[in-house]
N, C-alpha and C. Protein backbone atom coordinates (compact mmCIF):
# COMPACT_ATOMS: atom_id res chain seq x y z
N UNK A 1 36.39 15.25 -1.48
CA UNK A 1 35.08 15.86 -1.65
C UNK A 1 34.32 15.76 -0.33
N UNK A 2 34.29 17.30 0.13
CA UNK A 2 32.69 16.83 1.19
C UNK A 2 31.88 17.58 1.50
N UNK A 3 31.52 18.16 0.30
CA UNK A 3 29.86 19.21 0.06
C UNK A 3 29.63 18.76 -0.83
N UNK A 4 28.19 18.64 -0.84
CA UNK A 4 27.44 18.26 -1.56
C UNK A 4 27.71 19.00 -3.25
N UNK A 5 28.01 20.42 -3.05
CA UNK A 5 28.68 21.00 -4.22
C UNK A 5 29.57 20.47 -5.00
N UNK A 6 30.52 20.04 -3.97
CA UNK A 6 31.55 19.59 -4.93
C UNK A 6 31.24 17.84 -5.48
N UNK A 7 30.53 17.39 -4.72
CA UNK A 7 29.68 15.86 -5.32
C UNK A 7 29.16 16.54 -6.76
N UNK A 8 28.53 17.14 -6.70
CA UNK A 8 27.73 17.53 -7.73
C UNK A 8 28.58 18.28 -8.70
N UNK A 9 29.67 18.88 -8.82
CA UNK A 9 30.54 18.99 -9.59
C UNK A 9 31.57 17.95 -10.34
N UNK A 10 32.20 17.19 -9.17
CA UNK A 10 32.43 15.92 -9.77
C UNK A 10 31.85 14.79 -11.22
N UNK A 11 30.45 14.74 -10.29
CA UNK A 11 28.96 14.16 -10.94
C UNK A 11 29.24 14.81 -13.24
N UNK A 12 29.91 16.00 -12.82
CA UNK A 12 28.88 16.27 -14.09
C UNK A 12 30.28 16.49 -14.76
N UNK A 13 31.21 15.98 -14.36
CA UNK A 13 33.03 15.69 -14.96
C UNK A 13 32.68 14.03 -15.28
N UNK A 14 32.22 13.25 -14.73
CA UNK A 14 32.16 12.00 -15.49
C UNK A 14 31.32 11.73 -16.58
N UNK A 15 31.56 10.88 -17.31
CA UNK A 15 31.34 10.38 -18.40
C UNK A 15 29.79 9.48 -18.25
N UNK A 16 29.06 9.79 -19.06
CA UNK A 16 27.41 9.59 -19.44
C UNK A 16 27.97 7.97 -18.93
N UNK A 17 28.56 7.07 -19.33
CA UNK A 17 28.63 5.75 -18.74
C UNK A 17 28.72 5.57 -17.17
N UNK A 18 29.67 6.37 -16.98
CA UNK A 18 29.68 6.59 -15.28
C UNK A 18 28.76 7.42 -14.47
N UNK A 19 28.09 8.05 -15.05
CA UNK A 19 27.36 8.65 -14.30
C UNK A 19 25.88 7.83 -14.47
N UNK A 20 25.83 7.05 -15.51
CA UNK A 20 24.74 5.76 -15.68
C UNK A 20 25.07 4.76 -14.22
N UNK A 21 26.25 4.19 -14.04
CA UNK A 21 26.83 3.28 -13.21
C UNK A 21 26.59 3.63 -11.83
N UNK A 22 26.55 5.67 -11.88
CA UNK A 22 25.82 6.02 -10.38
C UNK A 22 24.97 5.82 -10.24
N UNK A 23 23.94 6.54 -11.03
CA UNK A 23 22.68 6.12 -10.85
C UNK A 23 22.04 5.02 -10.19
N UNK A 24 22.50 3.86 -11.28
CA UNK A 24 22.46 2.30 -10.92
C UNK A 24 22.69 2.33 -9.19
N UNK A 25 23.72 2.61 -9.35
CA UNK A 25 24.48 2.53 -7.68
C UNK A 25 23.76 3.38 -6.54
N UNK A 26 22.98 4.30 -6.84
CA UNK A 26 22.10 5.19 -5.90
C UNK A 26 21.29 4.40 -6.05
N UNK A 27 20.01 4.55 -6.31
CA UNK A 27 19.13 3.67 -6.71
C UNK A 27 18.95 2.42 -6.33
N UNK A 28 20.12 1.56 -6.30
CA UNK A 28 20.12 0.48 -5.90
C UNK A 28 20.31 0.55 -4.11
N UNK A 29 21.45 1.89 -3.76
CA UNK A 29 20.99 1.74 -2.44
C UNK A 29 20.11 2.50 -1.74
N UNK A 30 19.25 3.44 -2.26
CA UNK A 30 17.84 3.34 -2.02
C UNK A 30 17.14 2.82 -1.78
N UNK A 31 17.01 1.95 -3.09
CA UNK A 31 15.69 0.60 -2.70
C UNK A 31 16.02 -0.30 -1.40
N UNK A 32 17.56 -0.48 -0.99
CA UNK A 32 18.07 -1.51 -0.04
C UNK A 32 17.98 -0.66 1.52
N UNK A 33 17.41 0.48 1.36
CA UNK A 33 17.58 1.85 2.22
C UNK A 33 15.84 1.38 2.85
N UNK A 34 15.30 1.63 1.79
CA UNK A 34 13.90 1.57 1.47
C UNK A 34 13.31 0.42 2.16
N UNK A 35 14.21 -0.42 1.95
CA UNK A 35 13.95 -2.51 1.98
C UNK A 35 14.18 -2.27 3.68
N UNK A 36 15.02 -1.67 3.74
CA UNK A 36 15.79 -1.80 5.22
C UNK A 36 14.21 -1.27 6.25
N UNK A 37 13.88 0.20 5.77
CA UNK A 37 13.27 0.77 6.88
C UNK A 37 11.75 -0.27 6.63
N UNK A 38 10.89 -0.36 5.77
CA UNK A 38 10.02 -1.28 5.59
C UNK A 38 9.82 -2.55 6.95
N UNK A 39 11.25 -3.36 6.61
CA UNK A 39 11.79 -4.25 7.49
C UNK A 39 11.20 -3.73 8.87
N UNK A 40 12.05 -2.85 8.96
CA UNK A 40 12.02 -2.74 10.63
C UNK A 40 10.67 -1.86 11.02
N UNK A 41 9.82 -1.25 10.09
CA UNK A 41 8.42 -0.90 10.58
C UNK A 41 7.42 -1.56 11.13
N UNK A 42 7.86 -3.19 9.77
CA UNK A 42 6.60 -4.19 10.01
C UNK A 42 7.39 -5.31 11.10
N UNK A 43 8.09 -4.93 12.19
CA UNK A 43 8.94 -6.09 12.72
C UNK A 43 7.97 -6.00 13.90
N UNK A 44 8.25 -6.55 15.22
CA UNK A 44 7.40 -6.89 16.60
C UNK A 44 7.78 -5.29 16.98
N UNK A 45 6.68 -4.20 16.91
CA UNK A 45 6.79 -3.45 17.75
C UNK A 45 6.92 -2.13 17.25
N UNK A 46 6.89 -2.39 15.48
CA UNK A 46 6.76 -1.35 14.62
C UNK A 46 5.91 -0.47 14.33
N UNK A 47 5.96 0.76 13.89
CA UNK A 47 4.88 1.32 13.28
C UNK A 47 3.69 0.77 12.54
N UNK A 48 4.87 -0.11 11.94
CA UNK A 48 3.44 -1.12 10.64
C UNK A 48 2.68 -1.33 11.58
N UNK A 49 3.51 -2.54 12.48
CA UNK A 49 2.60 -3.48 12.89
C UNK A 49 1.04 -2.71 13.37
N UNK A 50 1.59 -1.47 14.07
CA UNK A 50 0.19 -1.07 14.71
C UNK A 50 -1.06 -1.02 13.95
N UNK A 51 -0.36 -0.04 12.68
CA UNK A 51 -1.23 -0.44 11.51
C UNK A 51 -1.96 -1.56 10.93
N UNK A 52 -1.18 -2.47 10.69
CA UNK A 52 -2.07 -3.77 10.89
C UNK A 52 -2.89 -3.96 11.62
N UNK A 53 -2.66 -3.98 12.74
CA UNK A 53 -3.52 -4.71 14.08
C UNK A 53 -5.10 -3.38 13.60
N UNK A 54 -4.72 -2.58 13.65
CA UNK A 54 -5.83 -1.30 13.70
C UNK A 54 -6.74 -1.88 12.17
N UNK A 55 -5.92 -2.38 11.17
CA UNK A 55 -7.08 -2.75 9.91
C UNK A 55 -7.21 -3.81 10.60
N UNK A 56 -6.45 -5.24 11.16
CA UNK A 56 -7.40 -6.09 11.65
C UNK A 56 -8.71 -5.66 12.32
N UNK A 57 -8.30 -5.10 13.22
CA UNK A 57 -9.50 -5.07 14.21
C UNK A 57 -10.76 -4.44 13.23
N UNK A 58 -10.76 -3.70 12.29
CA UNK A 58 -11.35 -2.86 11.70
C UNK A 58 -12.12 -4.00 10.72
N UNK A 59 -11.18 -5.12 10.29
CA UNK A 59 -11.90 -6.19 9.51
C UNK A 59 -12.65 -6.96 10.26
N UNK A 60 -12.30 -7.06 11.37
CA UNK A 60 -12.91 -8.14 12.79
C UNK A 60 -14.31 -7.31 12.91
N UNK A 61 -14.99 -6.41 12.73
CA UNK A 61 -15.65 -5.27 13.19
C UNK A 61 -16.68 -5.54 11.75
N UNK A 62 -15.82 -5.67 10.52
CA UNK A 62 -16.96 -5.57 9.75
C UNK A 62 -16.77 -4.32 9.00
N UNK A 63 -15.76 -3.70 9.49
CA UNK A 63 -16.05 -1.95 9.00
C UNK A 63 -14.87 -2.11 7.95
N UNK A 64 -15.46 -2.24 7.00
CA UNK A 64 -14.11 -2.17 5.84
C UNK A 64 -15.37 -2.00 4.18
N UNK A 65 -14.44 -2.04 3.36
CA UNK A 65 -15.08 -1.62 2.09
C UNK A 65 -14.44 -2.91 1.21
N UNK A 66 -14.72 -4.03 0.72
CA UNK A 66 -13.70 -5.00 0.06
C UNK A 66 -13.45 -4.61 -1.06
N UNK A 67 -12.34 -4.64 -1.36
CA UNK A 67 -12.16 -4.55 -2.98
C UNK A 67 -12.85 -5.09 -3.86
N UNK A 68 -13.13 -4.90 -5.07
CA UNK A 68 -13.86 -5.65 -6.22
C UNK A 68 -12.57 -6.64 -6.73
């Protein structure tokens, strides 16, 4: 198999248990996909981080709205 077509043909030849077991199995490496890029946003030098620093400074300033 290596179009996406024929994935998706495969997909719908297995059995409601196995195609439960994909799911599971996508999904799970999603979230670890997900976990991964997170990781490396908020690391020394990330996107996050900038973000952070920009609400720090923004809390340092006073200029924020606090939650209730």
């Amino acid at each position: 198999m290596s179009t996406l077509h024929e994935v998706q043909m495969a997909i719908t030849e297995l059995s409601s248990d196995d195609r439960h077991a994909l799911l599971s199995w996508l999904l799970a490496a999603d979230r670890a996909t997900w976990d991964e890029q997170i990781s490396h946003d908020f690391s020394e030098g990330g996107a996050g981080m900038k973000l952070l620093a920009k609400i720090d400074e923004q809390i340092d300033r006073g200029d924020f709205t606090p939650l209730e």
